[in-house]
Protein backbone atom coordinates (compact mmCIF):
# COMPACT_ATOMS: atom_id res chain seq x y z
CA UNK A 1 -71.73 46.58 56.83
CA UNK A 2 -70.19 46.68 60.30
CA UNK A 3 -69.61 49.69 61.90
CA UNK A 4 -71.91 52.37 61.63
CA UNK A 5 -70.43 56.51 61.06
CA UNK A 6 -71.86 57.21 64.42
CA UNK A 7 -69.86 53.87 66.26
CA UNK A 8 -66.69 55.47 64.59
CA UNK A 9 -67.22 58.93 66.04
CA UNK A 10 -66.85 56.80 69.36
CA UNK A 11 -63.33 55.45 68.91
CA UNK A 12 -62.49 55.35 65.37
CA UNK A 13 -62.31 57.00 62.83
CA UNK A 14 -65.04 57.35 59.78
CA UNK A 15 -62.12 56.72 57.22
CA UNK A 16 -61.71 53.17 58.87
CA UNK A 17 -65.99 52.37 58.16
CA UNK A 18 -65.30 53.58 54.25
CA UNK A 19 -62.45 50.98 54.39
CA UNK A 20 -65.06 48.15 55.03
CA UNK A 21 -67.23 49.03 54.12
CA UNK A 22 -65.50 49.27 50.39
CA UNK A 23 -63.88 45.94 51.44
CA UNK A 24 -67.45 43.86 52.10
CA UNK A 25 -68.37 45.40 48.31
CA UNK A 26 -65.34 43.53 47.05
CA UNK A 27 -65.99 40.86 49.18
CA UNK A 28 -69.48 40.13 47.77
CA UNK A 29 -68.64 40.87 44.68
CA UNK A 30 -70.55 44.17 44.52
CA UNK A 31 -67.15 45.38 43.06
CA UNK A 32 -64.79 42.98 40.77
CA UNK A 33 -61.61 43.07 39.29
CA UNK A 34 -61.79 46.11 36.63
CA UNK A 35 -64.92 47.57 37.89
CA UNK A 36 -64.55 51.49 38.62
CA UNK A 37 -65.55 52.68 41.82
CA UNK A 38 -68.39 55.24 42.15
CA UNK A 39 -67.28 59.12 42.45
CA UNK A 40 -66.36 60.64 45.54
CA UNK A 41 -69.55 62.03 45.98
CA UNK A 42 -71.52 58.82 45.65
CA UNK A 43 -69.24 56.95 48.24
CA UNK A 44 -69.92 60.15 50.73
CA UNK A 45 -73.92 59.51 49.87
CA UNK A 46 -73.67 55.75 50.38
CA UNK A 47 -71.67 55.80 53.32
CA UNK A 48 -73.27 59.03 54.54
CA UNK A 49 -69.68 60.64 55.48
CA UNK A 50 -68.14 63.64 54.11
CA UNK A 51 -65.88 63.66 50.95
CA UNK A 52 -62.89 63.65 53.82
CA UNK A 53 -62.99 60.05 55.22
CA UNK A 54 -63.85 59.05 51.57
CA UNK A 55 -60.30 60.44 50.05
CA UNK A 56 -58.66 59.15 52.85
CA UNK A 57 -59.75 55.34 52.16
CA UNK A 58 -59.18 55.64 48.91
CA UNK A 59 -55.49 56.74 49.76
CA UNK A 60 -55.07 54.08 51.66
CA UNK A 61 -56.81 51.18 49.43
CA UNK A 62 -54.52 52.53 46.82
CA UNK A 63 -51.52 52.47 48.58
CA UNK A 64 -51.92 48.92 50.02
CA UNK A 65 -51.98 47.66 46.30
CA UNK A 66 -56.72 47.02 46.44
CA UNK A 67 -57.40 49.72 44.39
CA UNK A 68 -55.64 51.82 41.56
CA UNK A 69 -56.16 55.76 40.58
CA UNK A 70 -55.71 57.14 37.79
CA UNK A 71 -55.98 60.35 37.09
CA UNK A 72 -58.72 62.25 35.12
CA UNK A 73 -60.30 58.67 34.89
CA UNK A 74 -61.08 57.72 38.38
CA UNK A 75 -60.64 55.33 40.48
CA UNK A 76 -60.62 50.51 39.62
CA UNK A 77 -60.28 48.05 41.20
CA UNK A 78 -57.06 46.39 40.81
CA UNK A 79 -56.41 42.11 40.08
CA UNK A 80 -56.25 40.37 43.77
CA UNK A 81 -54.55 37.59 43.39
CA UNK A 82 -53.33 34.89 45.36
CA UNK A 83 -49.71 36.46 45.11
CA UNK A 84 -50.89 39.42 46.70
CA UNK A 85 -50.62 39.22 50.69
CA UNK A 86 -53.91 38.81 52.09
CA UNK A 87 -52.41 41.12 55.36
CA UNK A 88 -52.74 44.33 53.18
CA UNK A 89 -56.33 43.81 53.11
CA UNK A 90 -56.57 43.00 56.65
CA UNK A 91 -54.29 45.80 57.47
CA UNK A 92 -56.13 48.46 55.74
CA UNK A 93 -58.75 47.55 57.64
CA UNK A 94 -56.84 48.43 60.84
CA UNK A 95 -55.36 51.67 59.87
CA UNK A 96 -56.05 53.01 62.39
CA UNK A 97 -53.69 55.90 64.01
CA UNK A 98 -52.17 54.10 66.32
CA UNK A 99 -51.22 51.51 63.97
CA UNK A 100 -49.54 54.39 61.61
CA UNK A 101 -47.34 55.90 64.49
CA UNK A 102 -46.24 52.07 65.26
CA UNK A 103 -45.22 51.78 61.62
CA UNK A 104 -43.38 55.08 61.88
CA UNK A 105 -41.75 53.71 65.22
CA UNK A 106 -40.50 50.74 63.54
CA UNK A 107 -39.74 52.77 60.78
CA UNK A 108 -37.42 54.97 63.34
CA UNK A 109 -35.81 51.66 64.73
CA UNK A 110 -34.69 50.51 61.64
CA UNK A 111 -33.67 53.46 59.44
CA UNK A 112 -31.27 54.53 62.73
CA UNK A 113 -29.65 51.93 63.43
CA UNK A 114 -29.34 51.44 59.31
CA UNK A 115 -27.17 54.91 59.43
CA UNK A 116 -25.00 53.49 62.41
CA UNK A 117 -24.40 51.27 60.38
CA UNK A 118 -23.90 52.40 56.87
CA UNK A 119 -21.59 55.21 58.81
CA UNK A 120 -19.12 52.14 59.08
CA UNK A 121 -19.38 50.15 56.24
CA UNK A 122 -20.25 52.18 53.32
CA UNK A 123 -18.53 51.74 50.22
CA UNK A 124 -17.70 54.31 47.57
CA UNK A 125 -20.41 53.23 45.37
CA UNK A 126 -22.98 53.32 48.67
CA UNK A 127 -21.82 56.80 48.48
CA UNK A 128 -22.17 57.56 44.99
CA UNK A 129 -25.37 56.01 44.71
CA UNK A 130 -26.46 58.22 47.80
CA UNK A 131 -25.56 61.35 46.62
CA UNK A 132 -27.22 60.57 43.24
CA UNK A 133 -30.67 60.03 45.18
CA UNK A 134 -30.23 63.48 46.97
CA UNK A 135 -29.18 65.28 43.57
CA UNK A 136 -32.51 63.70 42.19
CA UNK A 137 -34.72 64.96 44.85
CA UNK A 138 -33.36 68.35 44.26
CA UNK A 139 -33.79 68.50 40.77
CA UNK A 140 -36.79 66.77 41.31
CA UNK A 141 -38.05 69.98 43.81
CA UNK A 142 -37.37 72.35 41.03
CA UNK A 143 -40.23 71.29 39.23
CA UNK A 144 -42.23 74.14 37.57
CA UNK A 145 -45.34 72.52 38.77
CA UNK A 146 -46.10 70.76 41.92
CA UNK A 147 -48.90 68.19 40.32
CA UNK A 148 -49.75 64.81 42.00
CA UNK A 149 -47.34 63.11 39.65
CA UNK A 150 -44.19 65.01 40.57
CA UNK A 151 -45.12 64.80 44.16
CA UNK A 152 -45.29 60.97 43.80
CA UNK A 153 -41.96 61.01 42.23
CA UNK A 154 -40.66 63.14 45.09
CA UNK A 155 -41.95 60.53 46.90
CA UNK A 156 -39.93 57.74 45.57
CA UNK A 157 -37.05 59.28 45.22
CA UNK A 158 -36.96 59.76 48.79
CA UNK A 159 -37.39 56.48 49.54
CA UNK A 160 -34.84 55.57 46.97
CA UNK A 161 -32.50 57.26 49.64
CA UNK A 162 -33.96 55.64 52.41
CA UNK A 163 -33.72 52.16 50.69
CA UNK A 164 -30.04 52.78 49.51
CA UNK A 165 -29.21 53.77 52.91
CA UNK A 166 -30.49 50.75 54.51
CA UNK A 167 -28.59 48.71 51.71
CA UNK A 168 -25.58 50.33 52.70
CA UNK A 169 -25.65 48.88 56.41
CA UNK A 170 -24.51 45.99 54.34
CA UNK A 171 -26.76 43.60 56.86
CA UNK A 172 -28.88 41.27 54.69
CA UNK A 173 -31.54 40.26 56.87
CA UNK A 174 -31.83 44.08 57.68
CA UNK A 175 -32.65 45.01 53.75
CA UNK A 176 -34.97 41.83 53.27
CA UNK A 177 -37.16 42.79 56.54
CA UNK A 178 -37.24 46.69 55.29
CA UNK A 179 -38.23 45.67 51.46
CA UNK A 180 -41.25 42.88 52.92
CA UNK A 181 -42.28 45.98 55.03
CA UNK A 182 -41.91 48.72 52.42
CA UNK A 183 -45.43 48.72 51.16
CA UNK A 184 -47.05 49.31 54.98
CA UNK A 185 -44.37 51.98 56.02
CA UNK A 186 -45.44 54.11 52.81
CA UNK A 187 -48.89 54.46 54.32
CA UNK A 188 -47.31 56.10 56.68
CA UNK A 189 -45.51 58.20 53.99
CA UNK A 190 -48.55 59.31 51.85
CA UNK A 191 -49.86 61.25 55.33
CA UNK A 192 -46.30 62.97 55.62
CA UNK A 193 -46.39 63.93 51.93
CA UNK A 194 -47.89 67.66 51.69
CA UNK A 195 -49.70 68.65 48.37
CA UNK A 196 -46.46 70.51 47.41
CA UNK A 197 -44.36 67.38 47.90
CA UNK A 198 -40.87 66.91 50.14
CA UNK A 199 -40.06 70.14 51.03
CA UNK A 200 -36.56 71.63 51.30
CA UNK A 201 -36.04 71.26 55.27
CA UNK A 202 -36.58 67.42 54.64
CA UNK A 203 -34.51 67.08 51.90
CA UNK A 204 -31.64 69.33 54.04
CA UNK A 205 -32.38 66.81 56.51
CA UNK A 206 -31.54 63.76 53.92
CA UNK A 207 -27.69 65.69 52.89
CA UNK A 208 -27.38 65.84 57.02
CA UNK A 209 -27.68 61.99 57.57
CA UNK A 210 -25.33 61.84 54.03
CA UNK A 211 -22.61 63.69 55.73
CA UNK A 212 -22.34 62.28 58.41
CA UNK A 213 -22.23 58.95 56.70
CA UNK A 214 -19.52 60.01 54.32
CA UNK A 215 -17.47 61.39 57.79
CA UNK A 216 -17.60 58.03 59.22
CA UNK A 217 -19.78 59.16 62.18
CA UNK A 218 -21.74 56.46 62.78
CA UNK A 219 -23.01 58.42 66.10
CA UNK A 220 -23.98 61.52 64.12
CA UNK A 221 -25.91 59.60 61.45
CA UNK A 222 -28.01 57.67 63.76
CA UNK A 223 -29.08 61.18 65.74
CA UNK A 224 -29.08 62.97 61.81
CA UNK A 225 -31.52 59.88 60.92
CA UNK A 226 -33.75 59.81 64.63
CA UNK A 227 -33.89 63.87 64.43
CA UNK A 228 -34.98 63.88 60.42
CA UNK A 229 -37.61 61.02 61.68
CA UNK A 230 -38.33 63.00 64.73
CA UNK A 231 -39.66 65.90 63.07
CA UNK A 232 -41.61 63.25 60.60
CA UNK A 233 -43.25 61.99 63.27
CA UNK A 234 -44.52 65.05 64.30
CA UNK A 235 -45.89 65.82 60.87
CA UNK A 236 -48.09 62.78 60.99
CA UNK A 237 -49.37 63.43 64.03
CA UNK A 238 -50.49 66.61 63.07
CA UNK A 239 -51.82 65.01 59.83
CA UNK A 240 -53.41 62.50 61.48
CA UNK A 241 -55.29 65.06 63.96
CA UNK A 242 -56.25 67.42 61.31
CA UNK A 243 -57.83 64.48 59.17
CA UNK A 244 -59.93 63.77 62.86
CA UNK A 245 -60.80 67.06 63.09
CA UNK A 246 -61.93 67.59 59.53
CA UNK A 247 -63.86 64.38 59.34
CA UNK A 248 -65.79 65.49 62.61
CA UNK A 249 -66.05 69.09 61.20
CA UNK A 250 -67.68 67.49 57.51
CA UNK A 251 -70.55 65.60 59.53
CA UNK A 252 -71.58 68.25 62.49
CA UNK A 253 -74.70 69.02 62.13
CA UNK A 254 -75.08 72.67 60.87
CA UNK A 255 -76.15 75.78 63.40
């Protein structure tokens, strides 16, 4: 099945061997279209990992459009068909870290020079439809409860901003590359997203980039966007080193 737990201790990480390893079951048909996965627990038996690496695949199978969750029910295959990209197979397989902080790089590229841009060529419905994305997050935040589906809803609605504000650069070939790439920078996303959701120093950080797009400050919104990315960065980093430190934690041997 490829790589073995102990070869991903090495250089890897264990949540990369769940990926193929769940990937080769598909692959030989072990799994089909439909079929629901085994629990958590039997993944962490088969694969002998921890229940850390397995949640962590599963994240990411889910997110790259492989698998589906749903909750209270578990956890399906989803329909892989030839319209689906074959790359978000391959690049779940690849995950890896540094392929997440080269998303988020690209991401930084592109979002930044997006405000520049939007900062000079906005429209009065750009802004309209801006401020109604912010206004949704923080309604969205006031949520009496904090469950997976209002985080995911935080979620989008950040990105909603995010995508409006690229939109708003009014640069074509700009929106088209940052829709194709949508669905690989959001795997980046789901390790940024805490349990609780977008908190309120992200969302102050959205209304900063706003205003300075609404002043005309095409300067100010690309260092509102690189600083609001900046600290983003550093949140999947430390994500990213606590989900290495956890894995290694689950399979030390005890005493």
């Amino acid at each position: 099945m490829g790589k073995s737990p102990n070869a991903c201790a090495g250089g890897g990480r264990y949540y990369e061997y769940v990926i193929d390893g769940i990937k080769d079951m598909i692959t030989r048909g072990e799994l089909k279209y439909g079929d629901k996965l085994p629990s958590e627990r039997e993944l962490a038996e088969r694969f002998n990992v921890s229940r850390v690496p397995i949640r962590e695949a599963l994240k990411i199978l889910e997110y790259t459009g492989i698998l589906d969750s749903s909750p209270g029910d578990g956890t399906y295959v989803r329909n892989i068909t030839v319209e689906d990209p074959i790359e978000k197979m391959a690049f779940a397989v690849t995950a890896t870290t540094d392929a997440l902080m080269d998303l988020l790089e690209l991401r930084i590229n592109l979002e930044s020079f997006a405000a520049y841009n939007a900062a000079q060529r906005r429209t009065d419905q750009d802004i309209e439809e801006l401020y109604q994305a912010i206004m949704d997050m923080r309604m969205a935040k006031k949520a009496p409860q904090m469950d997976d589906e209002a985080v995911q809803n935080l979620r989008q609605l950040s990105h909603e901003f995010h995508r409006r504000l690229v939109q708003a650069a009014h640069n074509t070939v700009l929106s088209t590359v940052y829709e194709n790439l949508y669905e690989l920078l959001d795997i980046s996303r789901q390790f940024t997203t805490s349990s609780s959701g977008i908190s309120y120093n992200s969302i102050l950080a959205h209304e900063a980039v706003f205003n300075k797009i609404v002043q005309q400050d095409a300067a100010g919104a690309r260092e509102s966007m690189e600083e609001h990315l900046a600290d983003v960065r550093v949140n999947l980093s430390t994500k990213l080193a606590k989900a290495e430190a956890d894995e290694l934690s689950q399979t030390m041997p005890a005493g």
